[in-house]
C-alpha atoms as a PDB file:
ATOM      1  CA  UNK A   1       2.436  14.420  -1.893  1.00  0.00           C
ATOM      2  CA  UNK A   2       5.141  14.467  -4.437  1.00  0.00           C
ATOM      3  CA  UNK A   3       6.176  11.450  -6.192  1.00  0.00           C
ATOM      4  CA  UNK A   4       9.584  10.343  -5.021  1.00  0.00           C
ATOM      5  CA  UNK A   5       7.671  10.249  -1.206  1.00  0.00           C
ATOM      6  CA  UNK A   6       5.005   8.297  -2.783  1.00  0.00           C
ATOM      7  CA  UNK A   7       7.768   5.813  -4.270  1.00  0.00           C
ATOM      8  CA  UNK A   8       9.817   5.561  -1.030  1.00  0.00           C
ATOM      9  CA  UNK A   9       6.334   4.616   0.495  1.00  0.00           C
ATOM     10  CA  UNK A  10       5.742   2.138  -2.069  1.00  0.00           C
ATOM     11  CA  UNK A  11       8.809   0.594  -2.040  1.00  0.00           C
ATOM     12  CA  UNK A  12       8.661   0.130   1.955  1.00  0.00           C
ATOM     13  CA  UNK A  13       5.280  -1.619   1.201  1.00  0.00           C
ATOM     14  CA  UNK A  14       6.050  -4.029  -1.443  1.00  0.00           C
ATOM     15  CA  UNK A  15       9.046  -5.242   0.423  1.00  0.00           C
ATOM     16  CA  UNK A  16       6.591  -5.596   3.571  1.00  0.00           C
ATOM     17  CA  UNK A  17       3.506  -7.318   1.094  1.00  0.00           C
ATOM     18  CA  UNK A  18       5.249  -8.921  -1.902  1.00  0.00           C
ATOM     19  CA  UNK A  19       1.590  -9.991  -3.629  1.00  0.00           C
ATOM     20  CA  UNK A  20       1.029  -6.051  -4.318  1.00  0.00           C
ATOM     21  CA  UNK A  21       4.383  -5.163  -5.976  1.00  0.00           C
ATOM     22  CA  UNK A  22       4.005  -3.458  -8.720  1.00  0.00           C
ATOM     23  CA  UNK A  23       0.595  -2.261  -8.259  1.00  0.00           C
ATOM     24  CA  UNK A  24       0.075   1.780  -8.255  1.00  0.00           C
ATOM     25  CA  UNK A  25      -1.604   3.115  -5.133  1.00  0.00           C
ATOM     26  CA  UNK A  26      -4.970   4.820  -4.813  1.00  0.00           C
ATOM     27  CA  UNK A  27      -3.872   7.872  -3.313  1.00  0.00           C
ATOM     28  CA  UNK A  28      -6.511  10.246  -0.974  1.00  0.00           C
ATOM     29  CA  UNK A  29      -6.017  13.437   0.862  1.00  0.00           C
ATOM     30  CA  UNK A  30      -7.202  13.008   4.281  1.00  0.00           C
ATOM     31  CA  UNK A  31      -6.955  16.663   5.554  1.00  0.00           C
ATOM     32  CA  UNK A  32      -3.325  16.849   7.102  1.00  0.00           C
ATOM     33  CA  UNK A  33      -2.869  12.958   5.784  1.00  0.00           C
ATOM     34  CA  UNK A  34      -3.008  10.912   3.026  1.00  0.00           C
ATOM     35  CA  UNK A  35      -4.496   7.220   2.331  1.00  0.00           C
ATOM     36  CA  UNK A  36      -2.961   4.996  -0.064  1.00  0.00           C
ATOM     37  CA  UNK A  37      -4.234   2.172  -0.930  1.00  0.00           C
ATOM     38  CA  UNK A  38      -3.012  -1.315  -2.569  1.00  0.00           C
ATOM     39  CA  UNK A  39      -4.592  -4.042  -4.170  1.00  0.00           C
ATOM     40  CA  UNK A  40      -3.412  -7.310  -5.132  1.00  0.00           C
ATOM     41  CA  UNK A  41      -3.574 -11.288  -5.131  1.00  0.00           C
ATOM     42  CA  UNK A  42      -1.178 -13.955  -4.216  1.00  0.00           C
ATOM     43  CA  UNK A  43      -1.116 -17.600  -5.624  1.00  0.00           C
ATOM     44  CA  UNK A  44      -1.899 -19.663  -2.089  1.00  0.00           C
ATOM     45  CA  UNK A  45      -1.032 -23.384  -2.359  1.00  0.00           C
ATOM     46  CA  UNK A  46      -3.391 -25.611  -4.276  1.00  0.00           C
ATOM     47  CA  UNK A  47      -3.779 -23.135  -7.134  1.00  0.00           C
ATOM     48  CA  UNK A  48      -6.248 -20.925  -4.713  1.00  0.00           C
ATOM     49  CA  UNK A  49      -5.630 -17.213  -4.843  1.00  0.00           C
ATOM     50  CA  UNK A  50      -6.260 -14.503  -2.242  1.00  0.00           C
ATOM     51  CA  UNK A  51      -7.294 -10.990  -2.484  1.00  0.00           C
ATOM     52  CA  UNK A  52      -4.956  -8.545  -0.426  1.00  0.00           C
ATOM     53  CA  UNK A  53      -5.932  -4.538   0.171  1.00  0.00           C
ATOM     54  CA  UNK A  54      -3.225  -2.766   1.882  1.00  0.00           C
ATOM     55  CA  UNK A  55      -4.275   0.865   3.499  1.00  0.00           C
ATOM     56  CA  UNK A  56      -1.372   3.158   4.511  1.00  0.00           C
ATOM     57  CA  UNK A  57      -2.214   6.612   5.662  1.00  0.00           C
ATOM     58  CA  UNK A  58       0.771   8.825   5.893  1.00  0.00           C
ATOM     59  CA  UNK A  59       1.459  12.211   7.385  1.00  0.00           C
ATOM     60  CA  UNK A  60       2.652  15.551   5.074  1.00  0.00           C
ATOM     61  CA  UNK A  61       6.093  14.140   5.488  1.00  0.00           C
ATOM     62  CA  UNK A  62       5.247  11.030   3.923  1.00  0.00           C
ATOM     63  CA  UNK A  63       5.740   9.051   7.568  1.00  0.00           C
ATOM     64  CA  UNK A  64       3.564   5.904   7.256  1.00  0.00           C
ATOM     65  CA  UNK A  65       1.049   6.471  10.715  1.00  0.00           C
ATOM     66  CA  UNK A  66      -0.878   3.352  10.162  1.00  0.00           C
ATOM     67  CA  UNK A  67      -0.900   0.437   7.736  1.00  0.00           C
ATOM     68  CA  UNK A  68      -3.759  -2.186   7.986  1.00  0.00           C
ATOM     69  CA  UNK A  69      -4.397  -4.919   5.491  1.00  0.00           C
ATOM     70  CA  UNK A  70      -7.531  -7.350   4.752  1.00  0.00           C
ATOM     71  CA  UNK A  71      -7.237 -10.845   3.244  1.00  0.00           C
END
């Protein structure tokens, strides 16, 4: 996957999960797809933090398939 699909992709996720911007994917081949994944933390009120993971797997095209997150 070539980087300007990889930063179209990014940008469509940190616009979706603000408390990963900025943070470089992991980036797998899958056979015919690709896994990215994002992680990050976000200040929650009370000065608690939470951990966020963001998985995206795309096709060859760079089409987001699937995007699942954990917190």
């Amino acid at each position: 996957m070539d980087k300007d699909t990889v930063a179209a992709i990014c940008k469509q996720i940190y616009r979706q999960f603000p408390e990963v911007n900025g943070v470089k994917p992991s980036i797998k081949p899958q056979g015919s797809n690709t896994l990215l994944v994002f992680s990050g933390s976000a200040n929650m009120g009370g000065g608690k933090k939470i951990e966020r993971t963001v998985r995206v797997v795309t096709d060859e095209t760079g089409k987001i398939k699937k995007v699942t997150t954990s917190r």
